[in-house]
N, C-alpha and C. Protein backbone atom coordinates (compact mmCIF):
# COMPACT_ATOMS: atom_id res chain seq x y z
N UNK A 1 140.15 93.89 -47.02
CA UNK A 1 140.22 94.20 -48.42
C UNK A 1 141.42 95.10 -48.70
N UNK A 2 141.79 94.97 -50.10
CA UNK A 2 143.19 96.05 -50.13
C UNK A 2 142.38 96.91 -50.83
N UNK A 3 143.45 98.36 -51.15
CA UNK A 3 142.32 99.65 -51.56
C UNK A 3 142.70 99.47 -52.86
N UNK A 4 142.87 98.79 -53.56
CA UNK A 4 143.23 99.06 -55.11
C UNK A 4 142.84 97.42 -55.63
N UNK A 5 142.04 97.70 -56.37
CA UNK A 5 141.81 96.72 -57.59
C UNK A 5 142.44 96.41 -59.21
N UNK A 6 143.23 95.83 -59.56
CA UNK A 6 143.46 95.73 -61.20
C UNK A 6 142.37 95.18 -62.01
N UNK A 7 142.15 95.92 -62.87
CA UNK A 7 141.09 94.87 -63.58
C UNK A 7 141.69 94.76 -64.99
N UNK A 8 141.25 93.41 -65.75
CA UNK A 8 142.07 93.38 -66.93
C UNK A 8 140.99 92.80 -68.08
N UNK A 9 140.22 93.56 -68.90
CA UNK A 9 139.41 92.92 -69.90
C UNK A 9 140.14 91.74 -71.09
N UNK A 10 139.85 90.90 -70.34
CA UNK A 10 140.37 89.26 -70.79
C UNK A 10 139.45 88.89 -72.14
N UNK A 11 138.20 88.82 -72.21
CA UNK A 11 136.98 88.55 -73.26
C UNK A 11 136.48 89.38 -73.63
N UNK A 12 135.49 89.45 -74.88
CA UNK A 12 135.15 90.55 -75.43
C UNK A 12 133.97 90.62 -75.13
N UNK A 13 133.13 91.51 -75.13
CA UNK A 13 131.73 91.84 -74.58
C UNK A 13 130.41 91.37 -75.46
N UNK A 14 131.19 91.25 -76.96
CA UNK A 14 130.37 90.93 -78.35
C UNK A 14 129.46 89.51 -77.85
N UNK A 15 128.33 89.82 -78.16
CA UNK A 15 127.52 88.56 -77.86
C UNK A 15 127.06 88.25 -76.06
N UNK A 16 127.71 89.28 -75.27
CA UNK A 16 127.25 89.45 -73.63
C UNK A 16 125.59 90.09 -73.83
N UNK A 17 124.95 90.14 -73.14
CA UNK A 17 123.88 91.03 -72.52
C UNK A 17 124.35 92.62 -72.52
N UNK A 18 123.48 93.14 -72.94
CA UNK A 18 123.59 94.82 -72.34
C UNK A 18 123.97 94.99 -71.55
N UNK A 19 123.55 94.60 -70.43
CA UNK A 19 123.81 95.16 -69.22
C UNK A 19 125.42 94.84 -68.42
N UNK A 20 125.37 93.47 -69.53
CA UNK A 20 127.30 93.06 -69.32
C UNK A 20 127.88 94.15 -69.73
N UNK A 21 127.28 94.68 -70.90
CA UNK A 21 128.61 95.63 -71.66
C UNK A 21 128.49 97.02 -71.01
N UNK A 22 127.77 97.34 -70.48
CA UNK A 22 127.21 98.71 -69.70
C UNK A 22 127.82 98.67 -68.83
N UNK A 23 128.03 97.69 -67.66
CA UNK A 23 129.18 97.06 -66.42
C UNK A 23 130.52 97.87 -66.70
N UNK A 24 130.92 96.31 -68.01
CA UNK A 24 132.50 96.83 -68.58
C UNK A 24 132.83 97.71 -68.76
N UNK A 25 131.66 98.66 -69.41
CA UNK A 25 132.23 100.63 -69.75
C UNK A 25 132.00 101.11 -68.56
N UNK A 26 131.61 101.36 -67.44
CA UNK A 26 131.40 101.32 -66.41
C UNK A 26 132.36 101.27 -65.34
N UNK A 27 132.87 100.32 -65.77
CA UNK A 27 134.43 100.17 -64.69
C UNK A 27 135.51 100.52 -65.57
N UNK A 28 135.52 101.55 -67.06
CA UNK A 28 136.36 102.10 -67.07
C UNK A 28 137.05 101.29 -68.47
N UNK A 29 136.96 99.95 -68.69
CA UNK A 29 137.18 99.17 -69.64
C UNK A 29 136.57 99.31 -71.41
N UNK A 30 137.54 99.78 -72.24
CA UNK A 30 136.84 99.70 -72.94
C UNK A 30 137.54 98.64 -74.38
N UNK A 31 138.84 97.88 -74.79
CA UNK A 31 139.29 97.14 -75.20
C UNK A 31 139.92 95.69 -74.73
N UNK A 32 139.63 94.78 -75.16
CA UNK A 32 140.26 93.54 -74.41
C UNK A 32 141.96 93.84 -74.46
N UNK A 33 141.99 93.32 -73.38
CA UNK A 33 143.73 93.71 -72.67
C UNK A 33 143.87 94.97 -72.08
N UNK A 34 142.93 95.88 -72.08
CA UNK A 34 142.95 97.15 -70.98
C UNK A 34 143.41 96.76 -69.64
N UNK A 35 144.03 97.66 -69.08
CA UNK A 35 143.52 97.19 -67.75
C UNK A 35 143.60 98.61 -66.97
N UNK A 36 142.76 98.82 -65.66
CA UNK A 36 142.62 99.98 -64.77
C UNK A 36 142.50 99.57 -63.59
N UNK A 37 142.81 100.18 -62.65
CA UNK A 37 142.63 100.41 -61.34
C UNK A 37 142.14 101.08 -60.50
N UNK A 38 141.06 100.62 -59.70
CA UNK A 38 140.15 101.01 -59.15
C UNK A 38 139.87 100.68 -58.14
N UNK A 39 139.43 101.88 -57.09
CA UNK A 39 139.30 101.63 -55.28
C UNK A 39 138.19 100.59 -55.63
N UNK A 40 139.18 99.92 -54.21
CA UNK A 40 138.18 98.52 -53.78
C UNK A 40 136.99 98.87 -53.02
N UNK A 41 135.91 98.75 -53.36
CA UNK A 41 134.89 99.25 -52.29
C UNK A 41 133.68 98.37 -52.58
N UNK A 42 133.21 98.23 -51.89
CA UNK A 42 131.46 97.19 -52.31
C UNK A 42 130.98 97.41 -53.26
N UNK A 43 130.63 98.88 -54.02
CA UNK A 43 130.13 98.81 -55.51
C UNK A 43 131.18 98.42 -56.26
N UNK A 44 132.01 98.81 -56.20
CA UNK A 44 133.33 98.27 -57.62
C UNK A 44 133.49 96.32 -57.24
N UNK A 45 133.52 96.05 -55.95
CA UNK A 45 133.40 94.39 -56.14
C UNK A 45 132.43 93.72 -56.75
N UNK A 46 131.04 94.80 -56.73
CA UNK A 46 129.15 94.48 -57.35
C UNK A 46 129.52 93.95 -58.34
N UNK A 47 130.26 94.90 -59.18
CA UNK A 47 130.31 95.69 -60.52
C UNK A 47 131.19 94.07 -61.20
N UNK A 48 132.47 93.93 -60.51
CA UNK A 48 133.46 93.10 -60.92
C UNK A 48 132.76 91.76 -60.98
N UNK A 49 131.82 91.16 -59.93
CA UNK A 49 130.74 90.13 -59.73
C UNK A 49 130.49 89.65 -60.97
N UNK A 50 129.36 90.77 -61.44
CA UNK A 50 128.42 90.80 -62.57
C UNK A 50 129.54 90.34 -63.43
N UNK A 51 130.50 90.80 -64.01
CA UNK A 51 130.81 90.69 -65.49
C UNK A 51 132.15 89.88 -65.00
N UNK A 52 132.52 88.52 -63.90
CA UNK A 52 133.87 88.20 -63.29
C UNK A 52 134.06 86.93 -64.67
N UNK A 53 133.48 86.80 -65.34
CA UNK A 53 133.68 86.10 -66.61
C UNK A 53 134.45 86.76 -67.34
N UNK A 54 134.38 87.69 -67.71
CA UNK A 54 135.09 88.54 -68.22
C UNK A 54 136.11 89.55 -68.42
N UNK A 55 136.79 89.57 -66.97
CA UNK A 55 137.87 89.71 -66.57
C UNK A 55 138.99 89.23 -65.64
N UNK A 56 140.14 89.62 -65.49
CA UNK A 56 141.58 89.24 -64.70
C UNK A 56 141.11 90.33 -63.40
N UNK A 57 141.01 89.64 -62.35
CA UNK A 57 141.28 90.58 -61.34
C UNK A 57 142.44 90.08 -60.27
N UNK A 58 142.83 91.97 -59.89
CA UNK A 58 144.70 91.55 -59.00
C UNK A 58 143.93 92.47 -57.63
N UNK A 59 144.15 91.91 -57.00
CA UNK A 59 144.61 92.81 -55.51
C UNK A 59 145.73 93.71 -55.22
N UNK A 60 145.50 94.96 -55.68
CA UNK A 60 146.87 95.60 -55.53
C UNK A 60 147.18 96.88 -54.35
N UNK A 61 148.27 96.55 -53.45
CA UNK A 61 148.20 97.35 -52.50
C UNK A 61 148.55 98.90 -52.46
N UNK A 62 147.55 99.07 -51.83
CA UNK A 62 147.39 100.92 -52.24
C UNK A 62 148.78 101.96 -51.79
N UNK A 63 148.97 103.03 -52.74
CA UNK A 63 150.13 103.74 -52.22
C UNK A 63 150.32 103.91 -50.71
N UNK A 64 151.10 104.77 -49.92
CA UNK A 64 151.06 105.45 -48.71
C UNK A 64 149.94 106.24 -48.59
N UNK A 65 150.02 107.40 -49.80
CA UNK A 65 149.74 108.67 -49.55
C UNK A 65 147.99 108.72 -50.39
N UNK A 66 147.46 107.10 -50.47
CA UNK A 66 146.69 107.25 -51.51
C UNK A 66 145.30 106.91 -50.07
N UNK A 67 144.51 107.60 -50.27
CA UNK A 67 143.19 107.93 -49.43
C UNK A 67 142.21 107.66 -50.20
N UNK A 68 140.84 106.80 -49.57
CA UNK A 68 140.06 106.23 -50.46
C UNK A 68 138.77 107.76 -51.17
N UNK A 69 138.39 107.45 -51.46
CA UNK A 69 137.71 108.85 -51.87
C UNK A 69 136.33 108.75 -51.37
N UNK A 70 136.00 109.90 -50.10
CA UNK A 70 134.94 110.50 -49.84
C UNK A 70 133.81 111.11 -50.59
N UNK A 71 132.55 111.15 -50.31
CA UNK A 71 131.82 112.22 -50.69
C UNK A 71 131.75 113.50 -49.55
N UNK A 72 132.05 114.49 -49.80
CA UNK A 72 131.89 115.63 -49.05
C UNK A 72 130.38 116.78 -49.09
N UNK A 73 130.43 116.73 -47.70
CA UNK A 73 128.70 117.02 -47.61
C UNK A 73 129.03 118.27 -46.64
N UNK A 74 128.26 119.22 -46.60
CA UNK A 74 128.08 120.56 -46.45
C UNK A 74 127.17 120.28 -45.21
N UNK A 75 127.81 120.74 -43.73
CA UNK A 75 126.49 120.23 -42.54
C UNK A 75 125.26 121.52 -42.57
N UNK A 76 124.33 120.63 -41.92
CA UNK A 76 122.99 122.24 -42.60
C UNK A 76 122.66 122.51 -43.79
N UNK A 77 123.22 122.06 -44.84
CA UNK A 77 122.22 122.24 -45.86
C UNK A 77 121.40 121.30 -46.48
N UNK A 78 120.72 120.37 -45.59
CA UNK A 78 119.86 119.10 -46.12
C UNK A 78 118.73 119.97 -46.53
N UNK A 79 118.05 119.44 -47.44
CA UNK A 79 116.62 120.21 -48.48
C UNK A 79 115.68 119.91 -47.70
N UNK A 80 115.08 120.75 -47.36
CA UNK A 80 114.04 120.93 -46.58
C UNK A 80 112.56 121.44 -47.35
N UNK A 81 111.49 121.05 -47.04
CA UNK A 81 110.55 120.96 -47.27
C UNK A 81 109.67 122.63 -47.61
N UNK A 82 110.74 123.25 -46.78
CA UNK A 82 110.18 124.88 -47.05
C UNK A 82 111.34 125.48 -48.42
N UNK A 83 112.29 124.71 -48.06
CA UNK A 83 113.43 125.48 -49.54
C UNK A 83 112.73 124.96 -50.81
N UNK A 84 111.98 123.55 -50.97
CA UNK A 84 111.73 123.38 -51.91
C UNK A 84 110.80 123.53 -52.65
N UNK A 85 109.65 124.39 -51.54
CA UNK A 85 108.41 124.97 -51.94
C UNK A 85 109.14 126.81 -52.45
N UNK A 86 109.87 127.22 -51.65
CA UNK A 86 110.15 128.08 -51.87
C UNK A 86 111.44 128.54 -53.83
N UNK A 87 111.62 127.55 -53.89
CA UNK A 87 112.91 126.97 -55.23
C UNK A 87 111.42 127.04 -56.13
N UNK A 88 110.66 125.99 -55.83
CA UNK A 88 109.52 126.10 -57.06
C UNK A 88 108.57 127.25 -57.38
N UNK A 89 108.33 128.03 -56.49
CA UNK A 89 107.65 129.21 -56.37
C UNK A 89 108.21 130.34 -57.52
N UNK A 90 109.72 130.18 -57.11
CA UNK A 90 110.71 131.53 -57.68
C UNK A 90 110.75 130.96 -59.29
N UNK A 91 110.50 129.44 -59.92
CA UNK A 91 111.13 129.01 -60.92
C UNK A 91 109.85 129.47 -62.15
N UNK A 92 110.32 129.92 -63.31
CA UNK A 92 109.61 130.25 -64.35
C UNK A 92 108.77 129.08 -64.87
N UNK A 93 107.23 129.39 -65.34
CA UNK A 93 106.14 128.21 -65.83
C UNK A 93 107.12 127.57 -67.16
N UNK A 94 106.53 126.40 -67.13
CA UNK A 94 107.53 125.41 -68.32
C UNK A 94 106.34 126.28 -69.45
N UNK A 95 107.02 126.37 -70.47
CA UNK A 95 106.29 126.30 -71.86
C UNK A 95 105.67 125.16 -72.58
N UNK A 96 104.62 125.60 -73.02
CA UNK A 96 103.93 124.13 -73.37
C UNK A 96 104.80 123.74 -74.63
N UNK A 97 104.41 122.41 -74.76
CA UNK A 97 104.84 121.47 -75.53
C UNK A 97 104.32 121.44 -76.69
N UNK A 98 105.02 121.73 -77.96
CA UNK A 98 104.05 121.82 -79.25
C UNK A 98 105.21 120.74 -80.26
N UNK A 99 103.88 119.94 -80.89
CA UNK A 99 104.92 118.96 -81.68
C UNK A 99 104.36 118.73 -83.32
N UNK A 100 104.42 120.13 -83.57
CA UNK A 100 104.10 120.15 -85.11
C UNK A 100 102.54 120.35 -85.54
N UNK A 101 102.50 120.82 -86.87
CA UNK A 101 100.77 121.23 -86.88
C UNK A 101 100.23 120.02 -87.09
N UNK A 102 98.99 120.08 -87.37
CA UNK A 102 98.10 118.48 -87.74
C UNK A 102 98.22 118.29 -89.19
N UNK A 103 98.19 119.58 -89.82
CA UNK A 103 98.70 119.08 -91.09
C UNK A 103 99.63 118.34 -91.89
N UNK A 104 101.11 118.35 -90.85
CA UNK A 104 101.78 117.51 -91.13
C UNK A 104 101.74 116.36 -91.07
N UNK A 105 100.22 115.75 -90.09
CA UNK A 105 100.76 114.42 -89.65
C UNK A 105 99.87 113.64 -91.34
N UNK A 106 99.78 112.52 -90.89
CA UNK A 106 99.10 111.73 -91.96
C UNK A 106 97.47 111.58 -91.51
N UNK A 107 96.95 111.64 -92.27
CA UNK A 107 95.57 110.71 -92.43
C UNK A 107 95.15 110.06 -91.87
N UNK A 108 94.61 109.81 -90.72
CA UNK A 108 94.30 108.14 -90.52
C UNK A 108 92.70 107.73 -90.94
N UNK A 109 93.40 107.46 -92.03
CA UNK A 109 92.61 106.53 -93.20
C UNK A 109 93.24 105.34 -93.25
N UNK A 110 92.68 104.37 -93.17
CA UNK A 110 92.87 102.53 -93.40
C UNK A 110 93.48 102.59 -94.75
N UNK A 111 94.23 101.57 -94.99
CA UNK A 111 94.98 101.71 -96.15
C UNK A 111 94.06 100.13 -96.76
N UNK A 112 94.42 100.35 -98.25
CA UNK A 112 93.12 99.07 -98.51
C UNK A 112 93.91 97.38 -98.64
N UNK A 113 93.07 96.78 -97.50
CA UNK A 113 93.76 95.43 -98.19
C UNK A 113 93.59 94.59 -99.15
N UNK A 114 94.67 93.81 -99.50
CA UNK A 114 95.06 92.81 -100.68
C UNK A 114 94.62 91.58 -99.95
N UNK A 115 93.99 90.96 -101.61
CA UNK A 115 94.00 89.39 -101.25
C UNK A 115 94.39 88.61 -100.95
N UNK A 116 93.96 87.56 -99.93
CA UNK A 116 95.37 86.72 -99.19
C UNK A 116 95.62 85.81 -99.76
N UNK A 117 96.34 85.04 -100.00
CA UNK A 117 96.75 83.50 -100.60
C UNK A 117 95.50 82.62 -100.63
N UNK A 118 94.59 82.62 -99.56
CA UNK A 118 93.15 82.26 -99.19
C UNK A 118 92.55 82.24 -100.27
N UNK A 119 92.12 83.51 -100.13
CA UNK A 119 91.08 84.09 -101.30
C UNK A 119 91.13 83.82 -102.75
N UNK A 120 92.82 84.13 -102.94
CA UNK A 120 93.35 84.44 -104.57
C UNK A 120 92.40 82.19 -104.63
N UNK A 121 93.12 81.41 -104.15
CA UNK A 121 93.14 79.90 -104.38
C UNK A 121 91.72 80.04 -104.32
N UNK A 122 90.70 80.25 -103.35
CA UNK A 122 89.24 80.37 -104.10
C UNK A 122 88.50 81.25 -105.08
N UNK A 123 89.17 82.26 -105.41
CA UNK A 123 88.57 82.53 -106.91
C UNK A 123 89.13 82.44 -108.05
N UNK A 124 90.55 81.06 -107.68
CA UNK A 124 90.98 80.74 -108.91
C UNK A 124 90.43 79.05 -109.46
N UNK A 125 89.99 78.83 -108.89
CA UNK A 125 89.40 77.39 -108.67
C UNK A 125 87.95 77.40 -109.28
């Protein structure tokens, strides 16, 4: 694989699925004829999959000095089962939840129904 992807929003998203247009903003796209570049990696190819109707893709070869991007992790500090009893212990009680008096709400009283088309034609007959 090369480390750099072009992508180029060719079609418009109008009339796609949600989850098409969630993709497209997603990889960074947000007008037809954009285009961005983005490390090649198994989620960004997922990503390009899903919505490959809808865009130009280039293979473009990555600078010298350009390094794919890590997540950096701290050794020894995985969450452990005593930090997280100990994190909840120290943390202040949630406040309860209040969502207005009862007075505000409405009634629930049945509202009265009207005659149906049914009815009206037998007691006009």
């Amino acid at each position: 694989m090369s480390a750099r992807l072009r992508l180029t929003l060719r079609r418009s998203t109008v009339g796609t699925n949600p989850s098409a247009r969630g993709t497209v903003r997603a990889l960074g796209l947000h007008r037809i004829g954009q285009t961005v570049e983005l490390q090649d990696d198994v989620a960004t190819r997922g990503q390009v999959r899903a919505v490959r109707y809808l865009l130009d893709v280039e293979e473009v070869a990555a600078p010298a000095g350009d390094q794919p991007a890590t997540r950096k992790t701290t050794p020894g500090k995985a969450a452990t089962a005593k930090t997280a009893t100990a994190k909840a212990a120290t943390a202040p009680p949630a406040a309860p939840v209040t969502r207005g008096s009862t007075s505000s709400r409405r009634a629930a009283t049945p509202t009265p129904r009207t005659a149906t088309s049914a009815s009206k034609k037998e007691t006009q007959s």
